[in-house]
N, C-alpha and C. Protein backbone atom coordinates (compact mmCIF):
# COMPACT_ATOMS: atom_id res chain seq x y z
N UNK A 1 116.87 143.59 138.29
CA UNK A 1 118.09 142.81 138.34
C UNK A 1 117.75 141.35 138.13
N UNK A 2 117.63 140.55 136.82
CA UNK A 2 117.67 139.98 136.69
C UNK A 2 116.32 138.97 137.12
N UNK A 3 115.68 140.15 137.21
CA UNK A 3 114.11 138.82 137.87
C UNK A 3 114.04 138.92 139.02
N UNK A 4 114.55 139.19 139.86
CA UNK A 4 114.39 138.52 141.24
C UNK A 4 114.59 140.13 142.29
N UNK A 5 113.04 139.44 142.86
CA UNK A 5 112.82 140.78 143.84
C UNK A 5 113.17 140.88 144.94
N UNK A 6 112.89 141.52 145.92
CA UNK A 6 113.40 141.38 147.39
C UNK A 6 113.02 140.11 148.04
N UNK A 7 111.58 139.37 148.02
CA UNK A 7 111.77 138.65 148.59
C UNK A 7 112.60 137.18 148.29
N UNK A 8 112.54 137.26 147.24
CA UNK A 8 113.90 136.17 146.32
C UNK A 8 114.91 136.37 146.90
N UNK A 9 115.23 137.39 147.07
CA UNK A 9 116.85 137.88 147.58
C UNK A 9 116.87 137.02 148.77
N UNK A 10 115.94 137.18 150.05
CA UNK A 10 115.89 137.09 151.30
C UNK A 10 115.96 135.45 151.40
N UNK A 11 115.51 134.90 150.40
CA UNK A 11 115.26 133.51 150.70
C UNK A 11 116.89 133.28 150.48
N UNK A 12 117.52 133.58 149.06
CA UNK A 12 118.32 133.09 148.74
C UNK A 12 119.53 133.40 149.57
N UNK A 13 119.56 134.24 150.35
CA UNK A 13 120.77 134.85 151.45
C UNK A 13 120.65 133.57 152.88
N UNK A 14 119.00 134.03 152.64
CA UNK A 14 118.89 132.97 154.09
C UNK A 14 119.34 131.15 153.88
N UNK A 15 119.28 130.73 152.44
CA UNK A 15 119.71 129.45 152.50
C UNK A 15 121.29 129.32 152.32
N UNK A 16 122.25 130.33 152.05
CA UNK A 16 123.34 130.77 151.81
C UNK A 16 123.86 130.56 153.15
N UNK A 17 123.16 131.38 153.83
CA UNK A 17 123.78 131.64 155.55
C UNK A 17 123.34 130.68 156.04
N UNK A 18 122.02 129.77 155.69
CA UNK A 18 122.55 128.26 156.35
C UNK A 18 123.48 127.36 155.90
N UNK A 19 123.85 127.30 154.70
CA UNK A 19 124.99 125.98 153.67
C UNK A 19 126.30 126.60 154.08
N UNK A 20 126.14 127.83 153.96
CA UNK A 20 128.04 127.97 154.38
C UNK A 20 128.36 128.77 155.93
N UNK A 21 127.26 128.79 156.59
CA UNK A 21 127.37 129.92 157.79
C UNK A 21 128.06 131.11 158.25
N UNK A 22 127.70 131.83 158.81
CA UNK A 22 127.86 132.95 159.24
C UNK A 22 129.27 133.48 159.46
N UNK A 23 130.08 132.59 159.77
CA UNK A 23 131.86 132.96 159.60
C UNK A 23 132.09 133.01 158.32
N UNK A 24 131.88 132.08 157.17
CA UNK A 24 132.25 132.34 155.91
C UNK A 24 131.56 133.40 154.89
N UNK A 25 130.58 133.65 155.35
CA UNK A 25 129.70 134.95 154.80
C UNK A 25 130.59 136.05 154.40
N UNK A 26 131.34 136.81 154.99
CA UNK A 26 132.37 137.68 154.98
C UNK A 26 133.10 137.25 153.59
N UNK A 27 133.53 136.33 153.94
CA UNK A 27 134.68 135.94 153.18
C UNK A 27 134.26 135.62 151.43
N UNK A 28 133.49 134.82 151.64
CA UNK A 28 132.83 134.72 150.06
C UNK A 28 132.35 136.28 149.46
N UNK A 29 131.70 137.08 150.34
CA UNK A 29 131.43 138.38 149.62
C UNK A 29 132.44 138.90 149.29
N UNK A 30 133.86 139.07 150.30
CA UNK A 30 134.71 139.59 149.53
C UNK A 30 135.06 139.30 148.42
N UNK A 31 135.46 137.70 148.26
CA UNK A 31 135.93 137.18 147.69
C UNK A 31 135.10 137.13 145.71
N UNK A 32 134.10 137.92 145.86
CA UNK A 32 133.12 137.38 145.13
C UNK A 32 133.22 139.31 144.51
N UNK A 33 133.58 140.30 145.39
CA UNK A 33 133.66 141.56 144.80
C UNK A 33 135.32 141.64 144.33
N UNK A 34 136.33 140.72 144.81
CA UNK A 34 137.42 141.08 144.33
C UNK A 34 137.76 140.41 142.51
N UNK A 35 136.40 139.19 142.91
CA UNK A 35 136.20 138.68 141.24
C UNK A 35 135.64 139.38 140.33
N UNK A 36 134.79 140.59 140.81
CA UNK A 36 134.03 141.06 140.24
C UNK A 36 134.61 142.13 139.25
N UNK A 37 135.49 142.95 140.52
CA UNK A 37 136.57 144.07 139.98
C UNK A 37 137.70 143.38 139.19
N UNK A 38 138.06 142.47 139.45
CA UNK A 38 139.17 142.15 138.41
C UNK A 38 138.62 141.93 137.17
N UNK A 39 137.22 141.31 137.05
CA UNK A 39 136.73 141.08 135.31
C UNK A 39 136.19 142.32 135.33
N UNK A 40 136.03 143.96 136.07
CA UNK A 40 135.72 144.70 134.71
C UNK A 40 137.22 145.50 134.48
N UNK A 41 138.48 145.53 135.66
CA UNK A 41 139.47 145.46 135.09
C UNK A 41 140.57 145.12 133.77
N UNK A 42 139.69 143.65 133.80
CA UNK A 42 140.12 143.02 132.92
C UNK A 42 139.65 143.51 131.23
N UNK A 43 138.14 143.66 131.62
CA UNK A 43 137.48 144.30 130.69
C UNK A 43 137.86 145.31 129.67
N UNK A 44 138.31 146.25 130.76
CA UNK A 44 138.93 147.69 130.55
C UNK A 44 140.12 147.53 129.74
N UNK A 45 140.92 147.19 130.19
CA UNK A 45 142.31 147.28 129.67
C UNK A 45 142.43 147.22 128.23
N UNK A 46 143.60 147.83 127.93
CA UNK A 46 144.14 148.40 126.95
C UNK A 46 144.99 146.56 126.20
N UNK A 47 144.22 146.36 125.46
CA UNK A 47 144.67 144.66 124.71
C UNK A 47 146.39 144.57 124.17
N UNK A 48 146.36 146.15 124.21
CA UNK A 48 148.28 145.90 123.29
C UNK A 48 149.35 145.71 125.29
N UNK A 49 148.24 146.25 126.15
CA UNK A 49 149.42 145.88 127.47
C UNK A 49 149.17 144.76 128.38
N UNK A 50 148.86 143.70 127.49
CA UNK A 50 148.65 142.53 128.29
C UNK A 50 149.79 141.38 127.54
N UNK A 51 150.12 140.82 128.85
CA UNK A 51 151.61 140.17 128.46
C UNK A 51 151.63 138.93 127.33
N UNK A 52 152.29 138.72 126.48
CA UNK A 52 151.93 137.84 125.23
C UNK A 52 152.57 136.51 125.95
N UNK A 53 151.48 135.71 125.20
CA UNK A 53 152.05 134.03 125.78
C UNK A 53 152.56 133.42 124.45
């Protein structure tokens, strides 16, 4: 995945959970899988049923 092994991971979580702390943790992951699913949603879709501007 992209290069980066477990212990990469660990660093990069652990400076995460210090800059935004431990209450917002939750929230950005969600927030970060509901971005995720909407672009392959977006992906997916059928181009003639998307609303014309």
């Amino acid at each position: 995945m992209f290069g980066i092994g477990m212990p990469e991971m660990i660093i990069i979580l652990a400076i995460l959970l210090v800059v935004v702390g431990p209450g917002k943790l939750p929230q950005i992951g969600q927030a970060l899988g509901s971005s995720i699913r909407n672009f392959k949603k977006a992906a997916t879709e059928d181009p003639a049923k998307l609303p014309e501007n």
